[in-house]
PDB file of N, CA and C in Angstrom:
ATOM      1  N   UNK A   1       0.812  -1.178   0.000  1.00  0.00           N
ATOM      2  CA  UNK A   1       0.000   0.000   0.000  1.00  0.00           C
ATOM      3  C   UNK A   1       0.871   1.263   0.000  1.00  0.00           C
ATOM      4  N   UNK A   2       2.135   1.405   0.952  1.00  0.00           N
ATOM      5  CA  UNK A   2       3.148   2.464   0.420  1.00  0.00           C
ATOM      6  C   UNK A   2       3.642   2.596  -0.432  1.00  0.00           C
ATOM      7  N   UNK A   3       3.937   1.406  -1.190  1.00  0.00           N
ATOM      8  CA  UNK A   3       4.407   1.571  -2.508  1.00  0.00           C
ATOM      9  C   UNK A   3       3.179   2.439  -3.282  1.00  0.00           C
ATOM     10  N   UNK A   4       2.238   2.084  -3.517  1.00  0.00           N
ATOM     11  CA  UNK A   4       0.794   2.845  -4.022  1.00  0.00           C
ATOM     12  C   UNK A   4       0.677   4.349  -3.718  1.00  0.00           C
ATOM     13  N   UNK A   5       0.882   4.813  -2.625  1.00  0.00           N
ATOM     14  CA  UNK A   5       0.821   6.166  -1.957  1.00  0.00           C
ATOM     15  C   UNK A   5       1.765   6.858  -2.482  1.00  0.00           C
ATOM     16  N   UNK A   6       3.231   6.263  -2.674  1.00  0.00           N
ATOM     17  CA  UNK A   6       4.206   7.115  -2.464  1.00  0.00           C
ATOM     18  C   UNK A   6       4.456   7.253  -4.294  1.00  0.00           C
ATOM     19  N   UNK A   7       3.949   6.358  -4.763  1.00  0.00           N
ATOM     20  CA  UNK A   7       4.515   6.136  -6.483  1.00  0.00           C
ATOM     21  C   UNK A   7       3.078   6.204  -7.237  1.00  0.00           C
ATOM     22  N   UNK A   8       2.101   6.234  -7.136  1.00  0.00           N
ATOM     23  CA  UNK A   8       0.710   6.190  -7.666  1.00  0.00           C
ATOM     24  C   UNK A   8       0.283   5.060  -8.607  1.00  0.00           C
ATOM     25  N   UNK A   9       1.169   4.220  -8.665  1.00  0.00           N
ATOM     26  CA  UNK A   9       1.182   2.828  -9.006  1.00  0.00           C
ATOM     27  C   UNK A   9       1.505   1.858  -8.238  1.00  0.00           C
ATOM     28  N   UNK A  10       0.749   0.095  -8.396  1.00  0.00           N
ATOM     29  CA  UNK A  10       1.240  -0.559  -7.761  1.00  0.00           C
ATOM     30  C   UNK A  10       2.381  -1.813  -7.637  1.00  0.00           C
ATOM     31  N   UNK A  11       2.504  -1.918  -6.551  1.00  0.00           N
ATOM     32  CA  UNK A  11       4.266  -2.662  -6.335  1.00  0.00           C
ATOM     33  C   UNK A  11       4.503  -3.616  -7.539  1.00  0.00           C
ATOM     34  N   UNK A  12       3.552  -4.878  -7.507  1.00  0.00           N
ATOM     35  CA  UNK A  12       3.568  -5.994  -8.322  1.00  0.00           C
ATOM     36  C   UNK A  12       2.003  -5.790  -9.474  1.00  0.00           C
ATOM     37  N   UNK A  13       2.440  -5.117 -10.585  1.00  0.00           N
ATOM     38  CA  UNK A  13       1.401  -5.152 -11.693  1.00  0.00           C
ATOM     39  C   UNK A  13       1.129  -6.800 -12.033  1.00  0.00           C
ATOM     40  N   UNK A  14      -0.377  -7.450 -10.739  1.00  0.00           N
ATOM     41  CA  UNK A  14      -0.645  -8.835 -11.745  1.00  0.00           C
ATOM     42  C   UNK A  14      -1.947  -8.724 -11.774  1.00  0.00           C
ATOM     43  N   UNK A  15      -2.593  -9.729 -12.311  1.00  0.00           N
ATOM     44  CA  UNK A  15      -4.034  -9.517 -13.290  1.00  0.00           C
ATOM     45  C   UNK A  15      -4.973 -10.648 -12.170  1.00  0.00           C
ATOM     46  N   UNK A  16      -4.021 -11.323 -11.916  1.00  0.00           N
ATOM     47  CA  UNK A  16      -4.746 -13.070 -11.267  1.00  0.00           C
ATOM     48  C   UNK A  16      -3.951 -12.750  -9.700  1.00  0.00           C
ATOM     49  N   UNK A  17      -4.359 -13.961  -8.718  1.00  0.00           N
ATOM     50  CA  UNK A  17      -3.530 -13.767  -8.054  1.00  0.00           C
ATOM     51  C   UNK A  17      -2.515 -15.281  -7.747  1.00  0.00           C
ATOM     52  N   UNK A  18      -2.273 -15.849  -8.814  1.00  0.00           N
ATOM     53  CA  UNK A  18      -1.665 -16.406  -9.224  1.00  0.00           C
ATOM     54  C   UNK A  18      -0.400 -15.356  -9.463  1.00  0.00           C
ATOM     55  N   UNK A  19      -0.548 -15.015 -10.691  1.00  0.00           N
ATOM     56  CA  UNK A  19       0.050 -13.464 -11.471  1.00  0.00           C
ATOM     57  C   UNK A  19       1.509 -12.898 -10.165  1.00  0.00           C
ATOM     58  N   UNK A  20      -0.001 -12.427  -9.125  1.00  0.00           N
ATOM     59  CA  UNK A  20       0.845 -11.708  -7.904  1.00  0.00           C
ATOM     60  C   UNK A  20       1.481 -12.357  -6.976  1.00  0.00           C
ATOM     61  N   UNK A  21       1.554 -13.551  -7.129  1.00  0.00           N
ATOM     62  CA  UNK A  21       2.359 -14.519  -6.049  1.00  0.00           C
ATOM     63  C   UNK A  21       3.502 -14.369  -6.864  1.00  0.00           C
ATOM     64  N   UNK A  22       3.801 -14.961  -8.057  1.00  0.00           N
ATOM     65  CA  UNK A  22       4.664 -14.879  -9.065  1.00  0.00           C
ATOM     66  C   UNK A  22       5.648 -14.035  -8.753  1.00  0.00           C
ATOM     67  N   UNK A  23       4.582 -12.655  -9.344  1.00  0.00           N
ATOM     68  CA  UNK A  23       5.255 -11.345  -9.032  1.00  0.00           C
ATOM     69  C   UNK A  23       6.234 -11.452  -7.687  1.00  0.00           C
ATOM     70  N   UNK A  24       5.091 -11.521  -6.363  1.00  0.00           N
ATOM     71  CA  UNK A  24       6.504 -11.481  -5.429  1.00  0.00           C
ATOM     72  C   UNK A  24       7.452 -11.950  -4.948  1.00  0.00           C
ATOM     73  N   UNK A  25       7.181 -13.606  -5.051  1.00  0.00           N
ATOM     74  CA  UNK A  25       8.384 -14.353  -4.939  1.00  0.00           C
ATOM     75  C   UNK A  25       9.619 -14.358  -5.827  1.00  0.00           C
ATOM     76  N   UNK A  26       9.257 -13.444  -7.471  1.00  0.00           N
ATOM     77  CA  UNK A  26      10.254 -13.645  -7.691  1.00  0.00           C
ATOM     78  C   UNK A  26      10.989 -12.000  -8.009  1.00  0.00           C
ATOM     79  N   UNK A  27      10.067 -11.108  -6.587  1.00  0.00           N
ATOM     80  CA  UNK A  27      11.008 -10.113  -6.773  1.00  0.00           C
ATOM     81  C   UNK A  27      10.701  -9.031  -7.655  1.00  0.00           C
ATOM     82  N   UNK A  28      10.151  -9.017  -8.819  1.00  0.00           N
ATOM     83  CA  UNK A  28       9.311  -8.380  -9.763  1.00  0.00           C
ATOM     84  C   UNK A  28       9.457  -7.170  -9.478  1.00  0.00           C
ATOM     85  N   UNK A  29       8.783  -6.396  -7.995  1.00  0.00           N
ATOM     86  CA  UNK A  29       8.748  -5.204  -7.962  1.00  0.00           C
ATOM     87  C   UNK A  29      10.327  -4.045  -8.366  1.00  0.00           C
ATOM     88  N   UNK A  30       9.456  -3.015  -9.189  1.00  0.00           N
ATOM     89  CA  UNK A  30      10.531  -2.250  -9.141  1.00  0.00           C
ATOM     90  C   UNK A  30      11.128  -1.422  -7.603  1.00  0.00           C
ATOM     91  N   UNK A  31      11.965  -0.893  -7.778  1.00  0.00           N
ATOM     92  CA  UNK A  31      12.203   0.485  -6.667  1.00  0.00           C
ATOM     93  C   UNK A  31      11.513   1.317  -6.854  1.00  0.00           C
ATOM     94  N   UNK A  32      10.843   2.142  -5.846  1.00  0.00           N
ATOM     95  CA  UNK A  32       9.921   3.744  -5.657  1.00  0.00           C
ATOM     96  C   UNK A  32      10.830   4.132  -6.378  1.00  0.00           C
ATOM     97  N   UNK A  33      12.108   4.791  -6.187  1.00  0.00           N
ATOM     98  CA  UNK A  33      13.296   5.634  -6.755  1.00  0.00           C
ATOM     99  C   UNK A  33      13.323   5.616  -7.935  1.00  0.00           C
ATOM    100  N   UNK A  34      12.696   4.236  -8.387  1.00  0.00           N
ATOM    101  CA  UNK A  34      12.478   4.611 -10.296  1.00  0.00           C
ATOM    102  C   UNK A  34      11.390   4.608 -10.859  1.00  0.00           C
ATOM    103  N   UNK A  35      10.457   5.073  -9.622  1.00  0.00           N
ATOM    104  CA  UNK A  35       9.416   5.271 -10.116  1.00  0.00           C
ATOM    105  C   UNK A  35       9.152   7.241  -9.933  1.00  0.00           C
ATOM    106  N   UNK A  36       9.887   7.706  -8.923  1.00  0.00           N
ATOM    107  CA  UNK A  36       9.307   8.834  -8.221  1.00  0.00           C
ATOM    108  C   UNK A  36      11.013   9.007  -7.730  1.00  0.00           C
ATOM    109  N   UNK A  37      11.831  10.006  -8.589  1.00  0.00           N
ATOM    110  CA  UNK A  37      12.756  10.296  -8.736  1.00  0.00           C
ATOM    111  C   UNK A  37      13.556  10.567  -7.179  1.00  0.00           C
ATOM    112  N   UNK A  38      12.653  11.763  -6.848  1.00  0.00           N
ATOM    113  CA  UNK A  38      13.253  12.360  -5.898  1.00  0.00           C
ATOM    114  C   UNK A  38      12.489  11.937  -4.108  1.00  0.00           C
ATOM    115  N   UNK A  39      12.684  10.472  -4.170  1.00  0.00           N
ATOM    116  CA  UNK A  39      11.575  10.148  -3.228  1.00  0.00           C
ATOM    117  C   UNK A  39      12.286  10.265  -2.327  1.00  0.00           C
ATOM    118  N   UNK A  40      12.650  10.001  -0.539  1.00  0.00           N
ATOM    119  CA  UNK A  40      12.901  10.606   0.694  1.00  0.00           C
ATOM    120  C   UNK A  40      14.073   9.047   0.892  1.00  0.00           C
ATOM    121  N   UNK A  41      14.842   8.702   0.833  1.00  0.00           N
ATOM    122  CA  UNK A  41      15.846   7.333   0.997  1.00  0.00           C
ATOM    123  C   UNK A  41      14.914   6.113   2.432  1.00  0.00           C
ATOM    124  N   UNK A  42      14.728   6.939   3.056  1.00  0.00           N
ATOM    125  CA  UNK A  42      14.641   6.333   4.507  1.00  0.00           C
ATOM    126  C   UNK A  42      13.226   6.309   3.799  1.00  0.00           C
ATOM    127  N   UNK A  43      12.337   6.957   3.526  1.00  0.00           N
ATOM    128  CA  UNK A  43      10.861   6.314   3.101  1.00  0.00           C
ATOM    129  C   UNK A  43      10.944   5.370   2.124  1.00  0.00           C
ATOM    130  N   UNK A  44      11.678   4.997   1.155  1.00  0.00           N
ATOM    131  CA  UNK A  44      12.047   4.185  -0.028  1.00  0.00           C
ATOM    132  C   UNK A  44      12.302   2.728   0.678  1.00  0.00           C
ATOM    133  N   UNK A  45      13.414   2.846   1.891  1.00  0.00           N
ATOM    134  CA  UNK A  45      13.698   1.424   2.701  1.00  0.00           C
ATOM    135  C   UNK A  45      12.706   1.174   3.673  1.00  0.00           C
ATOM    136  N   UNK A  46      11.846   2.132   4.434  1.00  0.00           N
ATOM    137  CA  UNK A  46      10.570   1.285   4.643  1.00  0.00           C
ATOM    138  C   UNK A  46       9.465   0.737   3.795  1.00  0.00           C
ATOM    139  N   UNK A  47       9.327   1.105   2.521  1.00  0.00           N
ATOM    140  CA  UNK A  47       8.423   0.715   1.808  1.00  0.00           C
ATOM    141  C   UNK A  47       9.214  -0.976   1.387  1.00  0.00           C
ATOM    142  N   UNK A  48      10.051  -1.053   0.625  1.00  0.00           N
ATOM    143  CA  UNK A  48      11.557  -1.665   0.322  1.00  0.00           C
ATOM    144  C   UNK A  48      11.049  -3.505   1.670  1.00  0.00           C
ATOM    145  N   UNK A  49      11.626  -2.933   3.220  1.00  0.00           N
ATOM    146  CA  UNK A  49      11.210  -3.507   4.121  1.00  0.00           C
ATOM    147  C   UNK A  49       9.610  -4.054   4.419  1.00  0.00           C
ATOM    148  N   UNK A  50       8.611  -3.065   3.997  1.00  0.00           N
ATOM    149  CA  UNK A  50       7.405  -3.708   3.755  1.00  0.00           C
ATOM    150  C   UNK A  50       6.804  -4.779   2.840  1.00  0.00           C
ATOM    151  N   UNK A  51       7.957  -4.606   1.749  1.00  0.00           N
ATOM    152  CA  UNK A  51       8.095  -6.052   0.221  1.00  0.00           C
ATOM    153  C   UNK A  51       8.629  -7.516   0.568  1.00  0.00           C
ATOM    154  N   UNK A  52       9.386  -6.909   1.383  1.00  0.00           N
ATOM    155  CA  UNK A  52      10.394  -8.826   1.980  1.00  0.00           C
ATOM    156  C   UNK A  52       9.311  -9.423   1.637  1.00  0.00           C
ATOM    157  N   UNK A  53      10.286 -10.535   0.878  1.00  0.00           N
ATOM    158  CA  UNK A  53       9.704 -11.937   0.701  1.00  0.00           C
ATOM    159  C   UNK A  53       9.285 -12.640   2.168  1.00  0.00           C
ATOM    160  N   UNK A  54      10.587 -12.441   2.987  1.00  0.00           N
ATOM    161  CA  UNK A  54      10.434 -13.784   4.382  1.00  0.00           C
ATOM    162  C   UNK A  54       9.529 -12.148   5.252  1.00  0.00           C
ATOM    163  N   UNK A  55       8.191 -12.983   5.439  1.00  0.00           N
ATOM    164  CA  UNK A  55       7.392 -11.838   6.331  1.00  0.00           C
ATOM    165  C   UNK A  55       8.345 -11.548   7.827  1.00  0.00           C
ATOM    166  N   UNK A  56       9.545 -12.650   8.065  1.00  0.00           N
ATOM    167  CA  UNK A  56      10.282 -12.065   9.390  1.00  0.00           C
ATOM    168  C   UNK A  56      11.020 -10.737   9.514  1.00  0.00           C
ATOM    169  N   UNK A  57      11.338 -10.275   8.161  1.00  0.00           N
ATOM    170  CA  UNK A  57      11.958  -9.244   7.481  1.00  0.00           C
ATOM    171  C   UNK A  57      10.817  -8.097   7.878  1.00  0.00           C
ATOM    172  N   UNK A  58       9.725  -8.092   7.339  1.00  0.00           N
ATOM    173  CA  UNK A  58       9.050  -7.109   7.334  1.00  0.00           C
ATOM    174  C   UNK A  58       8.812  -6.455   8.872  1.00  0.00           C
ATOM    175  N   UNK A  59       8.010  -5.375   8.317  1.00  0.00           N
ATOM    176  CA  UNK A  59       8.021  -4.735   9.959  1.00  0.00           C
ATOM    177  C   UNK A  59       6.695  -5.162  10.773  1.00  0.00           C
ATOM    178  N   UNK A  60       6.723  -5.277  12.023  1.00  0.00           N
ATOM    179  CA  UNK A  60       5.808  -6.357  13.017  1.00  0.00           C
ATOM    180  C   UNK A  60       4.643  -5.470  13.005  1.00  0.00           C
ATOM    181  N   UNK A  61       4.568  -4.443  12.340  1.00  0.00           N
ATOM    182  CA  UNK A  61       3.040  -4.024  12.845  1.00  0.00           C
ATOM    183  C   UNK A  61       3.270  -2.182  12.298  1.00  0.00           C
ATOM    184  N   UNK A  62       1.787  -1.991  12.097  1.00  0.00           N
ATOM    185  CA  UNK A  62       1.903  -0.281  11.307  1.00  0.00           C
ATOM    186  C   UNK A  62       2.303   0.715  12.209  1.00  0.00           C
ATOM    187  N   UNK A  63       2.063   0.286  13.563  1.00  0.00           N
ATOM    188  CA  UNK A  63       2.833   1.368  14.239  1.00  0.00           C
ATOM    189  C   UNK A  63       4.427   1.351  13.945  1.00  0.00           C
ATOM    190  N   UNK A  64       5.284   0.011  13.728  1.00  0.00           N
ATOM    191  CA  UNK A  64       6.377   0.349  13.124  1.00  0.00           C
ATOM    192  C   UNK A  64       7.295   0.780  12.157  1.00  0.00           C
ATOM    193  N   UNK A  65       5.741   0.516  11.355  1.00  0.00           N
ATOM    194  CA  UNK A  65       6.249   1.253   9.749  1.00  0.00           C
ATOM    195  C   UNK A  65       6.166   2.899  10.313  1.00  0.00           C
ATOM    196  N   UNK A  66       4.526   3.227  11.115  1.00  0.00           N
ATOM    197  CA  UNK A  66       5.000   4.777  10.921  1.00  0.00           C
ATOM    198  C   UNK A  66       6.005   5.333  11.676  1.00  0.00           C
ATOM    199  N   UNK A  67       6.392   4.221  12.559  1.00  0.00           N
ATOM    200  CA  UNK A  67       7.610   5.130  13.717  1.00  0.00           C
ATOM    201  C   UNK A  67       8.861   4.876  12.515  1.00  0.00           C
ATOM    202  N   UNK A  68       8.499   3.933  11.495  1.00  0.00           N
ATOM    203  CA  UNK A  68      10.039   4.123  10.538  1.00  0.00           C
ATOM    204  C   UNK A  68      10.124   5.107   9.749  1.00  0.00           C
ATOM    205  N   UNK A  69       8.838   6.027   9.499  1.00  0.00           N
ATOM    206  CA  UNK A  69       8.516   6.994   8.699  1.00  0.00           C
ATOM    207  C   UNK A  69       9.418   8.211   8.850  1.00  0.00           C
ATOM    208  N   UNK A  70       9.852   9.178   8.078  1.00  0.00           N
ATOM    209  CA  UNK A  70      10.717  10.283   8.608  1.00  0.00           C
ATOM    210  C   UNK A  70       9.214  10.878   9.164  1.00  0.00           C
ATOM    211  N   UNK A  71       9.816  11.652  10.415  1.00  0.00           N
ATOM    212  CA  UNK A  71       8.670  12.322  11.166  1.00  0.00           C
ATOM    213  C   UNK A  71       7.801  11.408  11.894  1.00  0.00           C
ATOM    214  N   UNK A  72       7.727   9.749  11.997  1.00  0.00           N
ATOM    215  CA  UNK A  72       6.997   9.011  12.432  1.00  0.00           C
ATOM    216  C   UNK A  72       6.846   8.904  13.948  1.00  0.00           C
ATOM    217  N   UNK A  73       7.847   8.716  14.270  1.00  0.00           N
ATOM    218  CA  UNK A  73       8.537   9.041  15.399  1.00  0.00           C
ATOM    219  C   UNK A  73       9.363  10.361  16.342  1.00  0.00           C
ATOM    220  N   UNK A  74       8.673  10.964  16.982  1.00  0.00           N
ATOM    221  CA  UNK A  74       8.148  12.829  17.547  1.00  0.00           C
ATOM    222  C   UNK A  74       9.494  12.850  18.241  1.00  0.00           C
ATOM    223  N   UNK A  75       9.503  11.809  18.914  1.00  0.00           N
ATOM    224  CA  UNK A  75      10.966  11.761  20.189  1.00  0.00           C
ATOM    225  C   UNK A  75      12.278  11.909  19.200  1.00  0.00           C
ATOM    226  N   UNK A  76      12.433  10.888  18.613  1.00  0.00           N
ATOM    227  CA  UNK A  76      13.389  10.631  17.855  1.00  0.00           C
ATOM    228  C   UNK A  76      13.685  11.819  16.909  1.00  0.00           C
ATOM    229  N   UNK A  77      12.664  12.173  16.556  1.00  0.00           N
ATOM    230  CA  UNK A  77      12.788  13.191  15.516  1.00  0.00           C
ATOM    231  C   UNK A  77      13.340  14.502  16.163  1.00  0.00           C
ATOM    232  N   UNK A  78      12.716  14.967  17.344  1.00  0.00           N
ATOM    233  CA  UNK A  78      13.315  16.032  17.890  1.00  0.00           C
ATOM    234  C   UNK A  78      14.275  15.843  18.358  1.00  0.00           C
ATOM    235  N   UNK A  79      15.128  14.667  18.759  1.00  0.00           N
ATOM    236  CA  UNK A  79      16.355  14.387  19.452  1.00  0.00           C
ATOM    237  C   UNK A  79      17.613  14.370  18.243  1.00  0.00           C
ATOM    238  N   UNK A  80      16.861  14.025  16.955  1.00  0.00           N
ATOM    239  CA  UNK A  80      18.052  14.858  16.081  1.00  0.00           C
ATOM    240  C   UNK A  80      17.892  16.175  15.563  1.00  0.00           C
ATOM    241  N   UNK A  81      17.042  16.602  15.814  1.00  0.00           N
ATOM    242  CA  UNK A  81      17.115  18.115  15.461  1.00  0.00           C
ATOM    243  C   UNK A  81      17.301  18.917  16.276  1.00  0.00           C
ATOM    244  N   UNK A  82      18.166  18.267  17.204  1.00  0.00           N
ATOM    245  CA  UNK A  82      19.033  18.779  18.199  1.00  0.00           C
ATOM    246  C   UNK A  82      17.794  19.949  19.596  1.00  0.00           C
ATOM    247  N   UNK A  83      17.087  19.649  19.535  1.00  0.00           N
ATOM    248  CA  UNK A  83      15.497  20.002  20.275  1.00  0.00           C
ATOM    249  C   UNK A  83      15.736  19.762  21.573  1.00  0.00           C
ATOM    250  N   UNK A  84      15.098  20.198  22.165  1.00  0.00           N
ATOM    251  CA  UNK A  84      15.044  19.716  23.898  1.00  0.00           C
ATOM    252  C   UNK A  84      13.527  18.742  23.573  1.00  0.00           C
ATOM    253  N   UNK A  85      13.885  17.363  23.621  1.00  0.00           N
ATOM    254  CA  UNK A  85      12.516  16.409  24.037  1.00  0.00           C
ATOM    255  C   UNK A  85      11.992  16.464  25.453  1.00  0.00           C
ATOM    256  N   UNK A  86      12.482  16.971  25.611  1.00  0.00           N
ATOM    257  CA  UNK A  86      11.380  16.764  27.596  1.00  0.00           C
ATOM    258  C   UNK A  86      11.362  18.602  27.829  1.00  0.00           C
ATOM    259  N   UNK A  87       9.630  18.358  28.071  1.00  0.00           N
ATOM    260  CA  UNK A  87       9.339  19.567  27.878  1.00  0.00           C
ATOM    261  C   UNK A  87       9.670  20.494  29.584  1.00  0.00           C
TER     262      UNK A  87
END
């Protein structure tokens, strides 16, 4: 579905879902980056991480995709932008 959001097309173009098993086991999908030039690196490898073949790869749940998101994560984010996190 990030792949969809971030590129306006989807990951594995199949017709059946035969087609789309195909597609992902053998990898098929392109990169966002050649789809959507100037896309964000760190959003590219969570989407990237959301494709793994072995689901152990992928991330355990959507709260971890959005804390992988740039900005997903408030703490983290202000602790490199050099911020005072504790108010």
């Amino acid at each position: 579905m990030l792949f969809e959001i971030f590129t306006g097309r989807r990951a594995f173009d199949a017709k059946t879902m035969a087609d789309l098993i195909k597609a992902h086991e053998s990898g098929a999908s392109p990169t966002p980056s050649s789809v959507v030039r100037d896309l964000d690196p760190a959003v590219e490898r969570v989407i990237m991480r959301c494709l793994e073949r072995d689901p152990a790869k992928r991330p355990g749940s959507t709260l971890a995709v959005a804390a992988a998101l740039p900005g997903g994560d408030p703490l983290a984010a202000a602790l490199r932008g050099g911020r005072d996190a504790i108010a």
